[in-house]
C-alpha atoms as a PDB file:
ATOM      1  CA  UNK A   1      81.152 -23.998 -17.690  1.00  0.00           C
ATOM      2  CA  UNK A   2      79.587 -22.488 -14.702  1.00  0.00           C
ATOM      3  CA  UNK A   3      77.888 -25.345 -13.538  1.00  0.00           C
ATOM      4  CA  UNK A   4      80.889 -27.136 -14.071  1.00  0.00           C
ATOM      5  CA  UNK A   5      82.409 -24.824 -11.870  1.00  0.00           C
ATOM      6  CA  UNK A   6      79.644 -25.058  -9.196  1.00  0.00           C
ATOM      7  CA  UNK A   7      79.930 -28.638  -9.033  1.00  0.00           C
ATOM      8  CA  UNK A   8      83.727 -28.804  -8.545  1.00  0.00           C
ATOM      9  CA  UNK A   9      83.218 -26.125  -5.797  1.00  0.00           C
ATOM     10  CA  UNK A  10      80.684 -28.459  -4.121  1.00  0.00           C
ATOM     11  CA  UNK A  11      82.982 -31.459  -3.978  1.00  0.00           C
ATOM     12  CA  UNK A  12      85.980 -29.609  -3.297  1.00  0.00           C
ATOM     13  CA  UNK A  13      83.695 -27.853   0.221  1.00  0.00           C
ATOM     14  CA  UNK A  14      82.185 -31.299   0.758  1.00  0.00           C
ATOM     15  CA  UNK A  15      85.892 -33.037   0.704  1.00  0.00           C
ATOM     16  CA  UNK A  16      87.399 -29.782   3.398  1.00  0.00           C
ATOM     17  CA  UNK A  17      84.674 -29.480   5.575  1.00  0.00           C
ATOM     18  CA  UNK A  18      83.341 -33.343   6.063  1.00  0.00           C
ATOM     19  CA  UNK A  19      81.792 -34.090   8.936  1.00  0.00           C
ATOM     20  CA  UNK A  20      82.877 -36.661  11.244  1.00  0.00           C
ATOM     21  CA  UNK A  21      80.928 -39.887  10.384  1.00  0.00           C
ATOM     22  CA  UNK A  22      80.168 -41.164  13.497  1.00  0.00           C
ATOM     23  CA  UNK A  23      79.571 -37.696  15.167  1.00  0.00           C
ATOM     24  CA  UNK A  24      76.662 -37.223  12.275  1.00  0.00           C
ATOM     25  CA  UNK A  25      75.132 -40.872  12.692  1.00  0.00           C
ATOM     26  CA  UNK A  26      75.062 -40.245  16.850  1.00  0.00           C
ATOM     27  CA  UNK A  27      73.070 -36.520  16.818  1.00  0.00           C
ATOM     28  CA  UNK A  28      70.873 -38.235  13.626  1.00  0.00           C
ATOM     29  CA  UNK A  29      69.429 -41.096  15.902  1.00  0.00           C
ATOM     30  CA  UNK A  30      68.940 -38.336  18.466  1.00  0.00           C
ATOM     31  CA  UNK A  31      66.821 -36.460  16.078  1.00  0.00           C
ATOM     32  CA  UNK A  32      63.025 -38.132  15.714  1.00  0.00           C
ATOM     33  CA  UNK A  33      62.306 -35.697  13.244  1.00  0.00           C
ATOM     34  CA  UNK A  34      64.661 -36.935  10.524  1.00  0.00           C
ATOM     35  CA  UNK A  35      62.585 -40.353  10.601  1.00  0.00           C
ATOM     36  CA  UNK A  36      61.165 -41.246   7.095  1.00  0.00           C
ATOM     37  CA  UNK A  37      64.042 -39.287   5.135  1.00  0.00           C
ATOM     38  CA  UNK A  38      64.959 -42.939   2.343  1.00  0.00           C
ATOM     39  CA  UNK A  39      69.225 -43.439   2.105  1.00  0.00           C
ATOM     40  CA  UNK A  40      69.105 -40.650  -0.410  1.00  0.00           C
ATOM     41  CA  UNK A  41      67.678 -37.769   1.150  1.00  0.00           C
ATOM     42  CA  UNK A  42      69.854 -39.099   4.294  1.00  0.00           C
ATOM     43  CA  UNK A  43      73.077 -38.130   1.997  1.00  0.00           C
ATOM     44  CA  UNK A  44      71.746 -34.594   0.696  1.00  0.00           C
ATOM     45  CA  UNK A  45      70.786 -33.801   4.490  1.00  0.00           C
ATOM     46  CA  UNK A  46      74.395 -34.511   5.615  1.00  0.00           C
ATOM     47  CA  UNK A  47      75.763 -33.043   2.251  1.00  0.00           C
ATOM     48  CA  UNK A  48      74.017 -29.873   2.890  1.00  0.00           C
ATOM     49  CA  UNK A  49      74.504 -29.490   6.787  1.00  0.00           C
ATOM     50  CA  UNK A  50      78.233 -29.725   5.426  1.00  0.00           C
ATOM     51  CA  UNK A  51      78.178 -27.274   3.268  1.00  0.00           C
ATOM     52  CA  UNK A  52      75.846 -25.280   5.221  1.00  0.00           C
ATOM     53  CA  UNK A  53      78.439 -25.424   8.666  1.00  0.00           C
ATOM     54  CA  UNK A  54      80.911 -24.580   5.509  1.00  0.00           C
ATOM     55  CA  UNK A  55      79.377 -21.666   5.173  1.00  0.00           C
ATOM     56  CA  UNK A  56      78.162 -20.152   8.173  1.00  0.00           C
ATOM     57  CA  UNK A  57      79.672 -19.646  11.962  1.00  0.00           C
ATOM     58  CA  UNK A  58      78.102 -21.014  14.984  1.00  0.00           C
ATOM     59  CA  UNK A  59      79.289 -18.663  17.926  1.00  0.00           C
ATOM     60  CA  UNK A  60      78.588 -18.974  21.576  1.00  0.00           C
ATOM     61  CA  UNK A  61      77.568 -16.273  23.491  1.00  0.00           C
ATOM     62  CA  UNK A  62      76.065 -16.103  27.544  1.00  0.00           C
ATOM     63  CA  UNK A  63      79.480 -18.051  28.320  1.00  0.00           C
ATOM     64  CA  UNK A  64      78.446 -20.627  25.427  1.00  0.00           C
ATOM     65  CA  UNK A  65      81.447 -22.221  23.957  1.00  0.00           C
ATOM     66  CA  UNK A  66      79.408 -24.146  20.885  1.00  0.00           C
ATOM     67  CA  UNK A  67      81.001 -27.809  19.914  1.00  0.00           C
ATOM     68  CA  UNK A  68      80.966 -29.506  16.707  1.00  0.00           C
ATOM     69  CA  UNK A  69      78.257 -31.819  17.881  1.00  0.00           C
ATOM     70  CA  UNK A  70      76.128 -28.559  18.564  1.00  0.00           C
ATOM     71  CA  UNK A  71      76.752 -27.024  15.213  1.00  0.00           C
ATOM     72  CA  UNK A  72      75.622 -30.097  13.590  1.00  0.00           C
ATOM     73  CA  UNK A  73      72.609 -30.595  15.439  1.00  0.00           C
ATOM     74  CA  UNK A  74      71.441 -27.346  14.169  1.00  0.00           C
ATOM     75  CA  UNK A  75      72.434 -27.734  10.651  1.00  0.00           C
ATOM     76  CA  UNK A  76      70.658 -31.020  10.558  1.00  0.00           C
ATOM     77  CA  UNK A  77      67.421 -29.345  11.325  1.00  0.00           C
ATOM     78  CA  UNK A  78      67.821 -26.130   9.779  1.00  0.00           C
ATOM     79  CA  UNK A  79      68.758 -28.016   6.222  1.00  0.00           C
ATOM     80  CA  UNK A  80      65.485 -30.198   6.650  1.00  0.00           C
ATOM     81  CA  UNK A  81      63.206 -27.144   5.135  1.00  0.00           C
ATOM     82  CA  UNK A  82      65.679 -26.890   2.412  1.00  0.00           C
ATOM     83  CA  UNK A  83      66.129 -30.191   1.431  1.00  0.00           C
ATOM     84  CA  UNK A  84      64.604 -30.555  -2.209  1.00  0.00           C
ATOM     85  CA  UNK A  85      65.254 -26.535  -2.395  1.00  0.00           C
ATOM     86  CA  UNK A  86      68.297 -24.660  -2.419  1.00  0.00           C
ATOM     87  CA  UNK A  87      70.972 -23.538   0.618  1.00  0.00           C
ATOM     88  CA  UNK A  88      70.508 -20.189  -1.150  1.00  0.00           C
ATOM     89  CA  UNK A  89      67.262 -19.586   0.446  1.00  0.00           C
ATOM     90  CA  UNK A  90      69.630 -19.155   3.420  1.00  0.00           C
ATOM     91  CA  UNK A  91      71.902 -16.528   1.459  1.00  0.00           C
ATOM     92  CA  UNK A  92      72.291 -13.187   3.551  1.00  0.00           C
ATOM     93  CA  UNK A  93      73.549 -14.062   6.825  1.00  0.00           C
ATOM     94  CA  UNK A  94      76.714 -15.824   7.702  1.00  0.00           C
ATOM     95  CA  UNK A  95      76.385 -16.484  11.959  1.00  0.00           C
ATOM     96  CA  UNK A  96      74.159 -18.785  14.048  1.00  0.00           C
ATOM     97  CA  UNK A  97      74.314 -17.535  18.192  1.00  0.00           C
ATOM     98  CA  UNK A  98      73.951 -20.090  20.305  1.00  0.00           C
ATOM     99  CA  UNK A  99      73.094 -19.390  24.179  1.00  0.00           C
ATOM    100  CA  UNK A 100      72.441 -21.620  27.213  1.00  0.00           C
ATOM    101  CA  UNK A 101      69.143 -21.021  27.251  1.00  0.00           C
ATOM    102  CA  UNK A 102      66.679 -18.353  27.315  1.00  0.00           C
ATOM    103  CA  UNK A 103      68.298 -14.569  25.884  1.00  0.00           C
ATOM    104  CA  UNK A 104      66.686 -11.155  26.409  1.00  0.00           C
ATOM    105  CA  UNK A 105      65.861  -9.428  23.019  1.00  0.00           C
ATOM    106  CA  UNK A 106      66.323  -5.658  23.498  1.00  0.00           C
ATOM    107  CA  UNK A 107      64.302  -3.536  20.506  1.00  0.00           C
ATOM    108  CA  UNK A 108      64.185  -0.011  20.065  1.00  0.00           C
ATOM    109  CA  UNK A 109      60.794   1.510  18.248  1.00  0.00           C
ATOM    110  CA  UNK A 110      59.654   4.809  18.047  1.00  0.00           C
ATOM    111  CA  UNK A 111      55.440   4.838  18.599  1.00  0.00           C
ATOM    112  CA  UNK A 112      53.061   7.345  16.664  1.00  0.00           C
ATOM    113  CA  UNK A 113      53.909  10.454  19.115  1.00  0.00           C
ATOM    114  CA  UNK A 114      57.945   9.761  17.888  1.00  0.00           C
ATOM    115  CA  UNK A 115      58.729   8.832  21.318  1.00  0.00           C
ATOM    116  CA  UNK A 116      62.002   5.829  21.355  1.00  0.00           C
ATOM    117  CA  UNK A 117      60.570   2.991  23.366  1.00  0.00           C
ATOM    118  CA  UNK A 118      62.942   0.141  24.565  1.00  0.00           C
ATOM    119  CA  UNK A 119      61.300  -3.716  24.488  1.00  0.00           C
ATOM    120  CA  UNK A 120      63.143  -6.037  26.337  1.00  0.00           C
ATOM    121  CA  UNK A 121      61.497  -9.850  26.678  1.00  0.00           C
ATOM    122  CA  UNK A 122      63.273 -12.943  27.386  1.00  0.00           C
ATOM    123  CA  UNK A 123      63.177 -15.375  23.837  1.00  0.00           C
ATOM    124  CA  UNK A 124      64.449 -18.867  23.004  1.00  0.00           C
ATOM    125  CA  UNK A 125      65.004 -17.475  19.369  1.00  0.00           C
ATOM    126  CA  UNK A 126      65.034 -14.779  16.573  1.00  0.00           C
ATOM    127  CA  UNK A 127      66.193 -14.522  13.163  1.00  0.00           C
ATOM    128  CA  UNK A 128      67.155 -10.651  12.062  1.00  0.00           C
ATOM    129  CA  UNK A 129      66.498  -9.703   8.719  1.00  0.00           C
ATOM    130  CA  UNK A 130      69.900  -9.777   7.357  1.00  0.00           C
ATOM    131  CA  UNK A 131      71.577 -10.720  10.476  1.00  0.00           C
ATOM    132  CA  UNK A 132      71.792 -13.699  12.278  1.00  0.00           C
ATOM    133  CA  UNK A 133      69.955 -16.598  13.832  1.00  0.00           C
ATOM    134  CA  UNK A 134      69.825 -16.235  17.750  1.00  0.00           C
ATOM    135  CA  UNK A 135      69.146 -19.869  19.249  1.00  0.00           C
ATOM    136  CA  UNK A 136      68.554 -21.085  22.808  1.00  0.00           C
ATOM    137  CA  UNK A 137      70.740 -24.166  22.887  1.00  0.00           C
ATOM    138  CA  UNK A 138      68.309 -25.410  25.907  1.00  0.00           C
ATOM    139  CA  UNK A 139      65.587 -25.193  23.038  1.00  0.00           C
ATOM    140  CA  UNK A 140      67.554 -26.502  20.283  1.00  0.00           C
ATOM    141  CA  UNK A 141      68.167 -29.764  22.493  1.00  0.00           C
ATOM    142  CA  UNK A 142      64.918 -30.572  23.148  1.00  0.00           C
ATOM    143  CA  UNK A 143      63.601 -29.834  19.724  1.00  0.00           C
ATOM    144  CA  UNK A 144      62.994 -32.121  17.008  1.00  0.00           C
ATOM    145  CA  UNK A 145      61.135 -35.063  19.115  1.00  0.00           C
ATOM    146  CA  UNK A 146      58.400 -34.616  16.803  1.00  0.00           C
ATOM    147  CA  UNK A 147      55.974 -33.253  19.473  1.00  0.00           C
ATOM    148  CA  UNK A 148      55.294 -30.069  17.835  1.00  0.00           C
ATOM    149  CA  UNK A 149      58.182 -28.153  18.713  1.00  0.00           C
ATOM    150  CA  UNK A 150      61.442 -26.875  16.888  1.00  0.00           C
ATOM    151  CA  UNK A 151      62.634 -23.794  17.513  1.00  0.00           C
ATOM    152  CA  UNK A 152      65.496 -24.633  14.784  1.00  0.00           C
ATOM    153  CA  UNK A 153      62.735 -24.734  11.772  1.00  0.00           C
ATOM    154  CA  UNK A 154      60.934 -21.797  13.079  1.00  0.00           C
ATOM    155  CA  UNK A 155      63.156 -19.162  13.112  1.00  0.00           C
ATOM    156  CA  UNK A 156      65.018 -20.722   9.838  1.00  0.00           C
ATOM    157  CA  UNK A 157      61.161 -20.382   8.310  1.00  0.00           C
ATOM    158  CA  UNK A 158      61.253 -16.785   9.942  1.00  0.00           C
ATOM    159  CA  UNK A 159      64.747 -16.486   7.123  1.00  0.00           C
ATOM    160  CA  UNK A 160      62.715 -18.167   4.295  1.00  0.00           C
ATOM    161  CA  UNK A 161      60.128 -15.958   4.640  1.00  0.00           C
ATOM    162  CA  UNK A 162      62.190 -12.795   4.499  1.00  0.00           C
ATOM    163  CA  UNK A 163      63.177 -13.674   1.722  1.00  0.00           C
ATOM    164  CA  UNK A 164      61.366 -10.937   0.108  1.00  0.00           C
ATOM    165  CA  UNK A 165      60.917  -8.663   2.325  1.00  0.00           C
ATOM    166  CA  UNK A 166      60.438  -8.267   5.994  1.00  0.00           C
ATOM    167  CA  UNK A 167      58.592 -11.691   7.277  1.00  0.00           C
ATOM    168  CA  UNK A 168      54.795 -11.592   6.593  1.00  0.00           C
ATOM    169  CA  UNK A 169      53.836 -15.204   6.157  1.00  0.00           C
ATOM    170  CA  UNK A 170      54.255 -14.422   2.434  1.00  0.00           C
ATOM    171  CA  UNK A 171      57.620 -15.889   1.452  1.00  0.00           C
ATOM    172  CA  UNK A 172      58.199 -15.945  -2.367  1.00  0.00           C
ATOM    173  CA  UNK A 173      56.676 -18.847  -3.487  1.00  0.00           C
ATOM    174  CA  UNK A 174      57.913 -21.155  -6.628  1.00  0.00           C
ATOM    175  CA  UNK A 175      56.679 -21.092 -10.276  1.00  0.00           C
ATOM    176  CA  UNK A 176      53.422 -22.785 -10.671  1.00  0.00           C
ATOM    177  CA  UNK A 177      52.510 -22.030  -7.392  1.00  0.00           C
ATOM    178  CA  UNK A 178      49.676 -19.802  -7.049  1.00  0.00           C
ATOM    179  CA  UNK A 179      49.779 -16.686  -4.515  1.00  0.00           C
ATOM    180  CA  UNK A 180      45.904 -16.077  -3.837  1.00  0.00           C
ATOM    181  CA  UNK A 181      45.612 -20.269  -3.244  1.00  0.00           C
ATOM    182  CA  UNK A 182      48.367 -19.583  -0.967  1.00  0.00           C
ATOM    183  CA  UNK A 183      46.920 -16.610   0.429  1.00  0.00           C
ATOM    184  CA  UNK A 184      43.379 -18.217   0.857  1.00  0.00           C
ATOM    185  CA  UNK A 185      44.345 -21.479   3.312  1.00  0.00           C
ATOM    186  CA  UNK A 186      46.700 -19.687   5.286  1.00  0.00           C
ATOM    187  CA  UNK A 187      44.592 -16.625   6.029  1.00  0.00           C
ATOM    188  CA  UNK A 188      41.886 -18.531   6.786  1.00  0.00           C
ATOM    189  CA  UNK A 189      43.206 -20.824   8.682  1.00  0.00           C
ATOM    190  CA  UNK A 190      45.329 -18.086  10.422  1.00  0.00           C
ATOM    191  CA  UNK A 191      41.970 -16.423  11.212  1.00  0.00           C
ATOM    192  CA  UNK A 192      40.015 -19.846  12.228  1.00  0.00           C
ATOM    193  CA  UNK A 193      43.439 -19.947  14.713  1.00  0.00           C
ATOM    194  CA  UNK A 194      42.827 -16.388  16.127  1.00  0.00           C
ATOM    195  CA  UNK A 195      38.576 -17.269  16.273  1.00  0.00           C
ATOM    196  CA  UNK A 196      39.041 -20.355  18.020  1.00  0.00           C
ATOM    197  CA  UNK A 197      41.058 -18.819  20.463  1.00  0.00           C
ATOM    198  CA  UNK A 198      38.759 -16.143  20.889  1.00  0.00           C
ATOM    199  CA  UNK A 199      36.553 -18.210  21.876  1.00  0.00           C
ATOM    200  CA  UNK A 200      38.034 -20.357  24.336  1.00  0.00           C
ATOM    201  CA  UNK A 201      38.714 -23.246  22.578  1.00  0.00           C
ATOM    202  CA  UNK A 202      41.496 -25.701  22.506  1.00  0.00           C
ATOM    203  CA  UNK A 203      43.798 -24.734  19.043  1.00  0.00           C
ATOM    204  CA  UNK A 204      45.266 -27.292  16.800  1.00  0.00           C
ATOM    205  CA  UNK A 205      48.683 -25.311  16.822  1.00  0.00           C
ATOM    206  CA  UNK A 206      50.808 -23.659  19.748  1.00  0.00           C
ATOM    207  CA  UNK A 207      48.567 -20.439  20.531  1.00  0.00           C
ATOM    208  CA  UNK A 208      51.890 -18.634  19.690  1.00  0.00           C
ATOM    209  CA  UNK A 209      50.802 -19.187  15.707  1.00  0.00           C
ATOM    210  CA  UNK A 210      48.228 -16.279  16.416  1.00  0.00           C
ATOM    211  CA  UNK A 211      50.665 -13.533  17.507  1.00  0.00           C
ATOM    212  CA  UNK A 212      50.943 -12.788  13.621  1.00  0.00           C
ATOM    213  CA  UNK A 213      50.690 -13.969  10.191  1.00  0.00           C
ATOM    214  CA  UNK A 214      54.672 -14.333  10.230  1.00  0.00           C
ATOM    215  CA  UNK A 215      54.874 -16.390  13.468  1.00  0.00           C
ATOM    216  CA  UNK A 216      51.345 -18.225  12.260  1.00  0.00           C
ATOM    217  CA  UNK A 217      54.028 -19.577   9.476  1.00  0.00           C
ATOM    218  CA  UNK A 218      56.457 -20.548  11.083  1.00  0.00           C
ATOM    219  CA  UNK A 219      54.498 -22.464  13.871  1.00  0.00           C
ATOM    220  CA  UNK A 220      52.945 -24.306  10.542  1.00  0.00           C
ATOM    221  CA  UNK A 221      56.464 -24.546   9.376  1.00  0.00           C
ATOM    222  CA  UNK A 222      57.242 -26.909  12.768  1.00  0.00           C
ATOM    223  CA  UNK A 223      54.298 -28.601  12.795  1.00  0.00           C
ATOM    224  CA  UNK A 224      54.856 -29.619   8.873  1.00  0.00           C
ATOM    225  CA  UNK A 225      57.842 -31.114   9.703  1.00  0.00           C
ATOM    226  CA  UNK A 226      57.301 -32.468  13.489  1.00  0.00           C
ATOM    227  CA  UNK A 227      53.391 -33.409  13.328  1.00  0.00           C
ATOM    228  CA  UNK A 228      52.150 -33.623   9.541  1.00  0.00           C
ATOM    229  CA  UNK A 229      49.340 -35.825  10.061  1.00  0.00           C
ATOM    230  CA  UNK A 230      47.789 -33.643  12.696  1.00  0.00           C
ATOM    231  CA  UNK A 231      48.736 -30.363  10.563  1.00  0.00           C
ATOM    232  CA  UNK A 232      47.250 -32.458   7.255  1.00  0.00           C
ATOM    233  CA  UNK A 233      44.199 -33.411   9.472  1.00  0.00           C
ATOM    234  CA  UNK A 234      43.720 -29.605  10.788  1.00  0.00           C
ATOM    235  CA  UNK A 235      44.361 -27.562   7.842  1.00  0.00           C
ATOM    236  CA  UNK A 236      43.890 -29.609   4.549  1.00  0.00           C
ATOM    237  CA  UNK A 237      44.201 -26.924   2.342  1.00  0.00           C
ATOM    238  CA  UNK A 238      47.249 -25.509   4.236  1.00  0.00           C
ATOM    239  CA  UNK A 239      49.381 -28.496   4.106  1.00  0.00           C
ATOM    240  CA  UNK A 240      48.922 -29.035   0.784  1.00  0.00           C
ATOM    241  CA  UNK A 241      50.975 -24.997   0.168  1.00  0.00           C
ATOM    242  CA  UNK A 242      53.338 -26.385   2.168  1.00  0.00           C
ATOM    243  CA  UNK A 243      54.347 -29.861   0.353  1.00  0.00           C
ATOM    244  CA  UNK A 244      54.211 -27.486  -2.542  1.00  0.00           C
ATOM    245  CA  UNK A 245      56.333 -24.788  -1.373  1.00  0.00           C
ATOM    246  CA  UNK A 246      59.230 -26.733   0.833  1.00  0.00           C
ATOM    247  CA  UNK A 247      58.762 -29.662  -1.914  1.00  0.00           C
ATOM    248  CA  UNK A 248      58.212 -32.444   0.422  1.00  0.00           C
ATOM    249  CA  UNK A 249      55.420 -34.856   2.111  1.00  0.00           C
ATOM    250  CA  UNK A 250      56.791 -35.607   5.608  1.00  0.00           C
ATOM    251  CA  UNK A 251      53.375 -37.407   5.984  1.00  0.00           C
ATOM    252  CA  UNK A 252      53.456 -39.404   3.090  1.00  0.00           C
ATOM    253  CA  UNK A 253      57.334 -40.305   3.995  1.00  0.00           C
ATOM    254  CA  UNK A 254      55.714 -41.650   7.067  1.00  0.00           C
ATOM    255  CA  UNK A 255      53.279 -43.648   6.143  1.00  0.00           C
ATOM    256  CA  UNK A 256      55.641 -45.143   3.931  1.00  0.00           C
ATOM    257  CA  UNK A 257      58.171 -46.302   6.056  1.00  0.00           C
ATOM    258  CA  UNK A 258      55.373 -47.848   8.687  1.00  0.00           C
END
């Protein structure tokens, strides 16, 4: 009965909420990082963008006034991760902010002496733990030419990875998956990352991937998604936790449709 329930629910949010057809099949062509996805996983894209934009806002703010065309070229992107897993992954927070362009996080912190510190540095996006998504439209246009950057994934992958708990690089992985495999290839890869760069040498991922093990996966997270063959061809062992965990080969997708 539930499921029966669930599934009326669905139709019922797909049928309100539709998205313009045209609209959808104009930003899609735009987006390079789609390619590969058959006529079926086209459908549950769009189906889920729907009922993602359903179920979250998409505010403006820096004088932003977001469109529709904006909202969907977000959802597009930040559904991809969750394609072949659930939009419940994204449960918690109900508002996307858009800006213009770059937006100056303000933290306060306390150090070791108790003293309140305030951090301000300009960002092209954040994801809070329980709050929202905070997106640099600038950055959110230019992302998903598969060149290695998508600021949409990588703070969505910052939301999968809280998950359980503050983000870590440690997001709660799936039954049969194995946490000390998935420990193993990322933190040595994460510390090959952080050695190379030590010593001068040219990394395989945006140097930004070293800051921490959180950002290290969500840099991966891009890369799986906008360069697999180069991420398959760097980290072996590391791609392989990812088709496992998001449930997808965007490589082998590839290499299919050549």
């Amino acid at each position: 009965m539930l499921q029966r329930w669930k599934q009326w629910r669905r139709e019922r949010l797909l049928q309100r909420h539709a998205l313009p057809k045209a609209l959808v099949a104009e930003i899609y062509s735009q987006l390079p990082v789609l390619a590969g996805l058959d006529r079926d996983e086209q459908e549950r894209l769009v189906e889920l963008a729907t009922l993602f934009l359903a179920d979250k806002r998409v505010l403006g703010a820096g004088g932003l006034e977001p469109d529709l065309g904006m909202a969907v070229t977000v959802a597009l992107q930040a559904c991809l991760p969750v394609l072949n897993l659930d939009l419940d992954w994204y449960r918690g927070f109900t508002t996307i902010i858009l800006y213009p362009g770059d937006f100056v996080a303000r933290h306060r912190y306390q150090d070791e002496l108790g003293l309140e510190h305030l951090d301000e540095q300009p960002m092209v996006g954040e994801a809070w733990d329980g709050g929202p998504v905070v997106l640099s439209w600038e950055d959110v246009a230019r992302s998903g030419e598969r060149d290695g950057f998508n600021v949409v994934i990588h703070e969505f992958a910052h939301k999968l990875d809280m998950r359980n708990g503050d983000a870590n690089g440690h997001p709660p992985l799936h039954e049969g998956m194995d946490r000390q495999v998935w420990t193993h290839a990322l933190s040595g890869a994460y510390e090959a990352l952080c050695d190379a760069l030590d010593a001068g040498e040219a990394p395989p991922l945006d140097a930004y991937a070293a800051e921490s093990p959180a950002e290290f996966f969500s840099v991966l997270s891009e890369a799986f998604f906008e360069l697999p063959e180069d991420l398959a061809m760097a980290y072996p062992e590391v791609y392989r936790q990812l088709v496992l965990f998001y449930r997808q080969d965007p490589w082998q997708r590839l290499q299919e449709k050549r």
